[in-house]
Protein backbone atom coordinates (compact mmCIF):
# COMPACT_ATOMS: atom_id res chain seq x y z
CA UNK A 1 17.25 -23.15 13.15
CA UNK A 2 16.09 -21.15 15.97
CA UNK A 3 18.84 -18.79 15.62
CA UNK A 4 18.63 -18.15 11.72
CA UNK A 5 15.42 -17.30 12.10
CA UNK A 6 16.15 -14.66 15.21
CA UNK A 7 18.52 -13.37 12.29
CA UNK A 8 16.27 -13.39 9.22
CA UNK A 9 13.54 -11.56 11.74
CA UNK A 10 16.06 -8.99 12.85
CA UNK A 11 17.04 -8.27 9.05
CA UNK A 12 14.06 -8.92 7.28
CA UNK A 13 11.14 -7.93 9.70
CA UNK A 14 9.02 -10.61 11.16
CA UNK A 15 6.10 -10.28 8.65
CA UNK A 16 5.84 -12.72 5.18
CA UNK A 17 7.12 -11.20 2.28
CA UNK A 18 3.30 -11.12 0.97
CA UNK A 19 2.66 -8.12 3.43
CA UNK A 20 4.70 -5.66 1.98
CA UNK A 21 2.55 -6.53 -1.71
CA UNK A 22 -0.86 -6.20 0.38
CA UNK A 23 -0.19 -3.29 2.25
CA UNK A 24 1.72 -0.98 0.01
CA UNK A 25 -0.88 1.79 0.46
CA UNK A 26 -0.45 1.99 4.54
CA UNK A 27 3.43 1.66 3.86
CA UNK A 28 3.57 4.36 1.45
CA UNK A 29 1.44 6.71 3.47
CA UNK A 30 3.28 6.18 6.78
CA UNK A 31 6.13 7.38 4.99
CA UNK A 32 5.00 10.33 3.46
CA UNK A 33 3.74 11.10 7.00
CA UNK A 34 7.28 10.60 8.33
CA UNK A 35 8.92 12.63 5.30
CA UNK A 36 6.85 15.22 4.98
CA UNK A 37 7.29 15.88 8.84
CA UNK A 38 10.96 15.25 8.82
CA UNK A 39 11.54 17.97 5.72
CA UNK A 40 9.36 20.47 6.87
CA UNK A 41 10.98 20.19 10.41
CA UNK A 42 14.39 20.11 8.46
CA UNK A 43 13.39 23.57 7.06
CA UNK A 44 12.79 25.02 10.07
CA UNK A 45 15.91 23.61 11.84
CA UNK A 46 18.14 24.85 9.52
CA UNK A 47 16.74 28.54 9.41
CA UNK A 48 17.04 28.40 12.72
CA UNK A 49 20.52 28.13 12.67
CA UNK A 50 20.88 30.22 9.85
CA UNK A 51 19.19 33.10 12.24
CA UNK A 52 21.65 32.65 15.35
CA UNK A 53 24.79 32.95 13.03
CA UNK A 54 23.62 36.06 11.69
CA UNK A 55 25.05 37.85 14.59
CA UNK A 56 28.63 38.60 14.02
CA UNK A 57 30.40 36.27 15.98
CA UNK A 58 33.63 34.74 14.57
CA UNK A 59 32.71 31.21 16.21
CA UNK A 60 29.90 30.38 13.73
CA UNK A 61 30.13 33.52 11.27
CA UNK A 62 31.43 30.84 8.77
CA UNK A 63 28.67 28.78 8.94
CA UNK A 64 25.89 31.24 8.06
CA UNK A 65 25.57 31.04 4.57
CA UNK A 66 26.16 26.93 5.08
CA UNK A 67 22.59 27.15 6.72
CA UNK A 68 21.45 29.44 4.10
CA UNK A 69 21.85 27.53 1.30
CA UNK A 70 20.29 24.29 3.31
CA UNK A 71 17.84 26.20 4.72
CA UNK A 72 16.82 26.63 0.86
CA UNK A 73 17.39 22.90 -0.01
CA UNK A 74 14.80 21.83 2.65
CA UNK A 75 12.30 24.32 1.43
CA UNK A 76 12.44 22.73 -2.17
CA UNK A 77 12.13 19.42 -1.13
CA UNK A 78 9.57 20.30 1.18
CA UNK A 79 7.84 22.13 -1.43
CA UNK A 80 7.98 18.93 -3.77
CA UNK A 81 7.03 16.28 -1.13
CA UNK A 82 3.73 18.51 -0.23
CA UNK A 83 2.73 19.00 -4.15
CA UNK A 84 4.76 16.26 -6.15
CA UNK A 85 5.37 13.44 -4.06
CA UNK A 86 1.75 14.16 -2.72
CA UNK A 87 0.35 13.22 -5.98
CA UNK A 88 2.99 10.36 -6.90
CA UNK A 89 3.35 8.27 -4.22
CA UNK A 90 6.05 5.95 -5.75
CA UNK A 91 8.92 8.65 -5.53
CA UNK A 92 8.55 8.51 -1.60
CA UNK A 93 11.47 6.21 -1.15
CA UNK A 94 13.58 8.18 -3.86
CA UNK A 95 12.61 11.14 -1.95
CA UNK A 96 13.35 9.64 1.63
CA UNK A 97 16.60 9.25 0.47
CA UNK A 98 17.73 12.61 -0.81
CA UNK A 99 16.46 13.56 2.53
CA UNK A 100 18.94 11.06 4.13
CA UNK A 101 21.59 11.65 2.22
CA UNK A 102 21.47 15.68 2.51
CA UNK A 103 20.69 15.74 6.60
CA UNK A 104 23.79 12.81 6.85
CA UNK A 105 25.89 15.61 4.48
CA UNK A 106 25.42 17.93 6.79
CA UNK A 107 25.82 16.72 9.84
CA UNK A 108 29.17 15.19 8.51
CA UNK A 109 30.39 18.60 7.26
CA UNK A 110 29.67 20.32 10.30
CA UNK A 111 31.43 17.91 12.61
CA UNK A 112 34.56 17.65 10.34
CA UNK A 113 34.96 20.16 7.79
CA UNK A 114 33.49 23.14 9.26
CA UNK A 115 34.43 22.36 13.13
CA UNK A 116 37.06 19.69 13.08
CA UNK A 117 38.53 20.99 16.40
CA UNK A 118 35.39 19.49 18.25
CA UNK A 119 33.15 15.69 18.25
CA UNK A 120 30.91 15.63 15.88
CA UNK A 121 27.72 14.71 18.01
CA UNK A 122 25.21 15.99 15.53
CA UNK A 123 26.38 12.98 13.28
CA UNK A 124 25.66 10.49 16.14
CA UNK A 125 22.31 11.64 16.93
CA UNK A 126 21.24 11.90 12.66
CA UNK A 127 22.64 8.17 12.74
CA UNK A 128 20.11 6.98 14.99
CA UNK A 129 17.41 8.74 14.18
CA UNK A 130 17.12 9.19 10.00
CA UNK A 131 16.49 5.22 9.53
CA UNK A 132 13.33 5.13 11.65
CA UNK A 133 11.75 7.46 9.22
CA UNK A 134 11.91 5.03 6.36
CA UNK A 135 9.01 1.98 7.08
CA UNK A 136 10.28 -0.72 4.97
CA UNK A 137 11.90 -3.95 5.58
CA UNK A 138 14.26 -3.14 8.12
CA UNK A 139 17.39 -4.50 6.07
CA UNK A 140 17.23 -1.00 4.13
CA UNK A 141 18.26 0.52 7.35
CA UNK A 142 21.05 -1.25 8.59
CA UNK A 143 22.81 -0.96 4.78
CA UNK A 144 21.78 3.15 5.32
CA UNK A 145 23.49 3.18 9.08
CA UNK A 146 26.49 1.39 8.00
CA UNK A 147 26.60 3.01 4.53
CA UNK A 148 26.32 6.69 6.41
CA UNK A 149 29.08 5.65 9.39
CA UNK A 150 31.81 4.68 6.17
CA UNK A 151 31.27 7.61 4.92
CA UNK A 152 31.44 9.55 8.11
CA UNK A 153 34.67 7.70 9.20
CA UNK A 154 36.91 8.12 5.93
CA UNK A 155 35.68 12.10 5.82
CA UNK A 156 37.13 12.29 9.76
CA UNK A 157 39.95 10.40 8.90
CA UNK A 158 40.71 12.59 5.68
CA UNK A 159 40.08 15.90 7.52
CA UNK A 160 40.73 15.40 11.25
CA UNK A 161 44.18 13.73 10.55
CA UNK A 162 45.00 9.50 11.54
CA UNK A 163 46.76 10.05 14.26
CA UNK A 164 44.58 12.77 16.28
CA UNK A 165 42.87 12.13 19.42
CA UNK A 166 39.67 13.36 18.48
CA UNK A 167 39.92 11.43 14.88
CA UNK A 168 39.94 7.71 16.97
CA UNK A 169 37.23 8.79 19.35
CA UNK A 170 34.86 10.18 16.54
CA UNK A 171 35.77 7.26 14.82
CA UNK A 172 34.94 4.80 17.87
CA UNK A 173 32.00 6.79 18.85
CA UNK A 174 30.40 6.48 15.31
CA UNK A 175 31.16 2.65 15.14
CA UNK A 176 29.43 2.32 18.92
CA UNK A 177 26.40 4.46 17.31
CA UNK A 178 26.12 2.39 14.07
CA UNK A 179 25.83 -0.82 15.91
CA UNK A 180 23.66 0.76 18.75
CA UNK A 181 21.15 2.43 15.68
CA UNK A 182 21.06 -0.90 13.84
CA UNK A 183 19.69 -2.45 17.09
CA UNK A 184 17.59 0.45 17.63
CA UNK A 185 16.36 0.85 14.26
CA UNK A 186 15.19 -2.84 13.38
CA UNK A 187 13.32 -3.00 16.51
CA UNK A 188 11.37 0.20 15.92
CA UNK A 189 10.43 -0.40 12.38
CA UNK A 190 9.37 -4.00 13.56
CA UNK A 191 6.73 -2.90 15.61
CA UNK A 192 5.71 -0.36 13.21
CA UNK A 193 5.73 -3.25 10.81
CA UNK A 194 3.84 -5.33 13.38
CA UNK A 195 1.62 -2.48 14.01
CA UNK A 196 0.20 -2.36 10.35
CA UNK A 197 0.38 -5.99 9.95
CA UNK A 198 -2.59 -6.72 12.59
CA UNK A 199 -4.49 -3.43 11.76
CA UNK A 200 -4.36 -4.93 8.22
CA UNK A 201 -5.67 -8.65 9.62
CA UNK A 202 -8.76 -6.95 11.41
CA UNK A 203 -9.24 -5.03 8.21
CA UNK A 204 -8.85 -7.66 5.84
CA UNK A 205 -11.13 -9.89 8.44
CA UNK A 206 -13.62 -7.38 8.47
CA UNK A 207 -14.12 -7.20 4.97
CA UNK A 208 -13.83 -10.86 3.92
CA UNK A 209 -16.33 -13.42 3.55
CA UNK A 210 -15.81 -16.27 5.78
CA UNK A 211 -17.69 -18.91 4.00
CA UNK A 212 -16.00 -18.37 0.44
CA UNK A 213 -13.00 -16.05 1.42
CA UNK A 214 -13.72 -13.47 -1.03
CA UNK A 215 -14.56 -9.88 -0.09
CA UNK A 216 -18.02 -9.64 1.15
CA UNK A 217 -20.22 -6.60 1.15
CA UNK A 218 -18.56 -3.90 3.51
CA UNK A 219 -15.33 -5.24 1.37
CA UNK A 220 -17.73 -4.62 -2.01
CA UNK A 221 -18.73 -1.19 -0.78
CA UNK A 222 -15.20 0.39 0.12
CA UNK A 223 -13.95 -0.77 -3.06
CA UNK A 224 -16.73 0.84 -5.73
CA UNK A 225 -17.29 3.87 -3.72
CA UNK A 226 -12.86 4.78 -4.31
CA UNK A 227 -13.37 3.38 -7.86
CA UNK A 228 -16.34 5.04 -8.61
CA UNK A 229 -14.58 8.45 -8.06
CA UNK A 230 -11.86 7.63 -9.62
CA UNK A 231 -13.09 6.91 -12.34
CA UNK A 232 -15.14 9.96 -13.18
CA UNK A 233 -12.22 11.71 -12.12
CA UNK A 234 -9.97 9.56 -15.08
CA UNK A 235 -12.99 9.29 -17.46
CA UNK A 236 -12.36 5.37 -17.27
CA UNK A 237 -15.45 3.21 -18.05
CA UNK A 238 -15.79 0.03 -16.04
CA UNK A 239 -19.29 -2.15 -15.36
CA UNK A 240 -20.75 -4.00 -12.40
CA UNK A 241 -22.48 -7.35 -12.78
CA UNK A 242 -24.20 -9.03 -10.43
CA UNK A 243 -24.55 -12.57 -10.57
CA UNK A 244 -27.12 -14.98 -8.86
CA UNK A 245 -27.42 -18.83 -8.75
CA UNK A 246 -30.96 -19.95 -9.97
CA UNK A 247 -33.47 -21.59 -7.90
CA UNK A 248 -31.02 -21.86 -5.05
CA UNK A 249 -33.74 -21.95 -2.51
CA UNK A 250 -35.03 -24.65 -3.88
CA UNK A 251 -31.79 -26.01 -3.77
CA UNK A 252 -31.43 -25.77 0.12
CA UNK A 253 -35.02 -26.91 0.68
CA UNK A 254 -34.00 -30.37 -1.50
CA UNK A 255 -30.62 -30.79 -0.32
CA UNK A 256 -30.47 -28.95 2.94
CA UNK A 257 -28.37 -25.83 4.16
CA UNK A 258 -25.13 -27.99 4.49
CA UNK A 259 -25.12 -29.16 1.05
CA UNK A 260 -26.09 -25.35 0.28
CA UNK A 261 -22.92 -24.00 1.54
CA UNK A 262 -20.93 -26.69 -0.20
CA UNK A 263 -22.47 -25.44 -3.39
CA UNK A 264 -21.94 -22.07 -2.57
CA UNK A 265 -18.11 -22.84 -2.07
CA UNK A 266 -17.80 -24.45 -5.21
CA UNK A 267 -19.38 -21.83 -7.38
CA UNK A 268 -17.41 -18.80 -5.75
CA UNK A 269 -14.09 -20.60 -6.10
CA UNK A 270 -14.96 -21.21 -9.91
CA UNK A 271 -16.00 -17.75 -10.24
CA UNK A 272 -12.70 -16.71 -8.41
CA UNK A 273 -10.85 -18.30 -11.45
CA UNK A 274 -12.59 -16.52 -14.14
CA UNK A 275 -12.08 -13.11 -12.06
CA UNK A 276 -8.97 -14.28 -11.57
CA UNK A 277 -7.50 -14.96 -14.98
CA UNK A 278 -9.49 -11.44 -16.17
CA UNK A 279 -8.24 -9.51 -13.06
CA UNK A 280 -11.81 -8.18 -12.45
CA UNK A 281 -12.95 -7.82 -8.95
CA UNK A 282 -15.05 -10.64 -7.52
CA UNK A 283 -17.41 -10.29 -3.72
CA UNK A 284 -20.12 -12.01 -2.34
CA UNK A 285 -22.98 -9.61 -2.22
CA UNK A 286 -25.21 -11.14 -0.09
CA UNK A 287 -26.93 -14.93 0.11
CA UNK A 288 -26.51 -16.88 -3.01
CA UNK A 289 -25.42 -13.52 -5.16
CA UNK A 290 -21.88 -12.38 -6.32
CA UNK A 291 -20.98 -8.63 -7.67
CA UNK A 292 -17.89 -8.37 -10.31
CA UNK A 293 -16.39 -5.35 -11.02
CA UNK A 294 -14.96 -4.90 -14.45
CA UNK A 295 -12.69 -1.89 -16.24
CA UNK A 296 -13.56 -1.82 -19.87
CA UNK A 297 -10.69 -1.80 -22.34
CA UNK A 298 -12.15 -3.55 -24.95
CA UNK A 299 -15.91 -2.76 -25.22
CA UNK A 300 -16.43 -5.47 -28.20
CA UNK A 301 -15.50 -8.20 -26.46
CA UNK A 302 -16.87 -7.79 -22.75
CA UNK A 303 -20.34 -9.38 -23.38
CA UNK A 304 -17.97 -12.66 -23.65
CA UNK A 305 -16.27 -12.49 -21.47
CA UNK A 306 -18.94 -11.74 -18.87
CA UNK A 307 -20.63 -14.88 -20.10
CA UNK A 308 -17.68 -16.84 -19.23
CA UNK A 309 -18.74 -16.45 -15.53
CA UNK A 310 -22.15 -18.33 -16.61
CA UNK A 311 -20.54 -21.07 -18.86
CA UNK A 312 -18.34 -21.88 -15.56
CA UNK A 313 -21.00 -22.66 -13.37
CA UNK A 314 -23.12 -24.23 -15.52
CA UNK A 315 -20.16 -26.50 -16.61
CA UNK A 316 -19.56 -27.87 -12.92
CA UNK A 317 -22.56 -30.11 -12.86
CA UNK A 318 -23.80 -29.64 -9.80
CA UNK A 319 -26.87 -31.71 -9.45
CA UNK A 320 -30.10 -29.82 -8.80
CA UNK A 321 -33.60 -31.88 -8.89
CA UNK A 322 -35.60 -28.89 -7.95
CA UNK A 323 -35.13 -27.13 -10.63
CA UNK A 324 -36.57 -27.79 -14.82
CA UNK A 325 -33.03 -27.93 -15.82
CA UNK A 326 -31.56 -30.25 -13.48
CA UNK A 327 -28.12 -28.38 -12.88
CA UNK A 328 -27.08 -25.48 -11.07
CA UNK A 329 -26.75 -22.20 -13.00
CA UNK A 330 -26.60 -18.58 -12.73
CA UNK A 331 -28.25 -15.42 -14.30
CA UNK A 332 -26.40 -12.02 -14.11
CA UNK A 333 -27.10 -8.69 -15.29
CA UNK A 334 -24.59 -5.97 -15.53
CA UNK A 335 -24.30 -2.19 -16.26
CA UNK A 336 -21.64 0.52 -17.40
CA UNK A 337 -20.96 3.31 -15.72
CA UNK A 338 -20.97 5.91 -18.70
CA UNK A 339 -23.81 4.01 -20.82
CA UNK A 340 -26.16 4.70 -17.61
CA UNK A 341 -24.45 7.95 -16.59
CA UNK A 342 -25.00 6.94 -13.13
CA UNK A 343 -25.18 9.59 -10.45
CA UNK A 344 -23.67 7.42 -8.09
CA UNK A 345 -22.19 3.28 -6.85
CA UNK A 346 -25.59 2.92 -5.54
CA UNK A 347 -27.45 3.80 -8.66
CA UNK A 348 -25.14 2.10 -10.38
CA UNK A 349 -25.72 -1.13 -8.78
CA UNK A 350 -29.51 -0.37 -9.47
CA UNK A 351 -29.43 -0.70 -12.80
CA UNK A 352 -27.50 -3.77 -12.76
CA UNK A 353 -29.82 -5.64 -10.72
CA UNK A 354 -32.56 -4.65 -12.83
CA UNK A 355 -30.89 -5.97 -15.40
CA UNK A 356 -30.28 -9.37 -13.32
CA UNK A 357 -34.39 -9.09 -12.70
CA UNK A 358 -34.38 -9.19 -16.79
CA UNK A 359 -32.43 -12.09 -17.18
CA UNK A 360 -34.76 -14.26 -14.41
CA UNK A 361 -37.72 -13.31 -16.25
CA UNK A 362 -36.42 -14.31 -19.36
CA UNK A 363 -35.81 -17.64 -18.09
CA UNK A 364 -32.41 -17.92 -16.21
CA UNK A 365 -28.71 -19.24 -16.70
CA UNK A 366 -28.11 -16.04 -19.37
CA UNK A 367 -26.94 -12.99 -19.10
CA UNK A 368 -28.42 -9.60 -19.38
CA UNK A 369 -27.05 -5.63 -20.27
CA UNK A 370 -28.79 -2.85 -18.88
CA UNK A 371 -30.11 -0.63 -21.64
CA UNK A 372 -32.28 2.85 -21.35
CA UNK A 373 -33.59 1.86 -24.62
């Protein structure tokens, strides 16, 4: 068992398969880091070359307008991955791999086609370095080392002859180098895996409740401030509502603080599954209050459903002798972005509460809208 899982570790990183899902963002900008470095040092590389050929010198004279036309293929693509791929983040692998494929192409042409009289070293070094650039589960490297040494070993054996010295010792060396960059690969990308995967724990810790596991406050804050922007960047409406449990300090002074965080547990995780089911984002804001955040797609219906969050509670039960109506409830009060035209989060937020203050005047467990009429 021990050794399987040595194996699946090796292949498959040593992280759950959940991280990948939860930290798509890091992955995706780590590699944009690494391939918009890697092109853009590509393009310089290959002009470079083109430059010292232009001399005329027999040796590499046939090589010059090889570099050329690279030299332009590295400038497109590093063109695109500093506009296009910028902006569209998803094309990063599809990108990474025309990269791979090109600087493997390359390499492979110099070292058989163009100079088949000498080893083709350039190949050996591009095997062990293109995989690391690609932070993913490392099983997409070793297929892109082995894939890349095949191909390198049929174009030697096609070019350089089967029975040539040189062909067997290119062939050999590349073999050596495949199994050497696996090796080398999986462990690099494992720490960079590792790397991300406890940055993201002291993130996600930092910004989680501890008491109800949701996202607490700082969480809260990070999340409205990128949404907020967005938003009036997309001209997509969304509202925040913030929620509050009636007469809870009565509740603790009755039933004491234990009890209090028993109740608090078992209102957040039946707010959870409301927020849940609606995908709507769901934090503790402070004490015995809770913030959603809602997109609106369907403005005729989202009074309902934001009273679903207040039929919930109230339908647990929960005793409560301090209070007129015996149970525990809530009272929330929410706001739109556009309806309030809302300078900012923070001013958004305002309005909600004011509209929670509404809703507690009016005598609790309902449900309020902001209105500037």
């Amino acid at each position: 068992m021990k050794f399987i899982e040595v194996v699946n570790n090796l292949f498959f990183g040593c992280v759950d398969a959940s991280f990948y899902e939860e930290n798509h963002i890091e992955l995706e900008k780590t590699n944009y880091t690494l391939l918009k470095r890697s092109v853009t040092f590509s393009t310089g590389m290959c002009l470079f070359l083109f430059l010292i050929t232009l001399p005329n010198n027999s040796l590499v004279n046939q090589l010059k307008y090889f570099y050329l036309f690279f030299t332009f293929f590295y400038c497109v693509l590093s063109f695109l991955t500093l506009t296009y791929v910028n902006k569209h983040r998803r094309y990063i692998r599809l990108f990474y791999y025309i990269f791979a494929i090109s600087i493997f192409a390359l390499s492979i042409i110099v070292g058989t086609v163009i100079t088949p009289e000498l080893p083709a070293i350039t190949f050996f070094v591009f095997l062990m370095i293109i995989p690391i650039l690609h932070v993913a589960k490392p099983i997409y490297s070793v297929i892109l080392s082995i894939v890349a040494a095949i191909a390198f070993c049929i174009t030697t054996f096609l070019v350089k002859g089967s029975n040539s010295f040189l062909t067997n010792t290119d062939i050999l060396n590349a073999l050596c180098c495949m199994i050497v960059s696996i090796g080398f690969d999986i462990t690099i990308i494992n720490m960079q895996l590792e790397n991300i995967h406890a940055k993201s724990f002291f993130r996600r810790q930092s910004t989680t409740d501890e008491l109800t596991r949701m996202p607490n406050r700082r969480g809260f804050d990070l999340y409205i401030e990128k949404l907020f922007y967005r938003s009036i960047a997309t001209k997509k409406d969304f509202l925040v509502m913030i929620l509050d449990i009636d007469d809870f300090k009565a509740y603790n002074d009755t039933y004491g603080h234990i009890q209090g965080d028993l109740c608090l547990t078992k209102v957040s995780e039946a707010l959870k599954k409301v927020a849940f089911s609606k995908k709507y984002f769901l934090a503790r804001y402070g004490g015995e209050e809770f913030v959603v955040v809602a997109q609106i797609t369907k403005p005729d219906i989202i009074e309902k459903e934001m009273t679903d969050f207040i039929t919930t509670v109230q339908n647990l039960n929960i005793p409560h002798s301090g209070c007129v109506r015996c149970s525990i409830t809530i009272s929330a009060g929410y706001a739109t972005l556009f309806e309030t035209q809302a300078e900012s989060h923070l001013q958004l937020l305002d309005y909600a509460d004011s509209a929670l203050y509404k809703a507690k005047t009016n005598g609790k467990n309902q449900i309020y809208h902001w209105s500037n009429n």
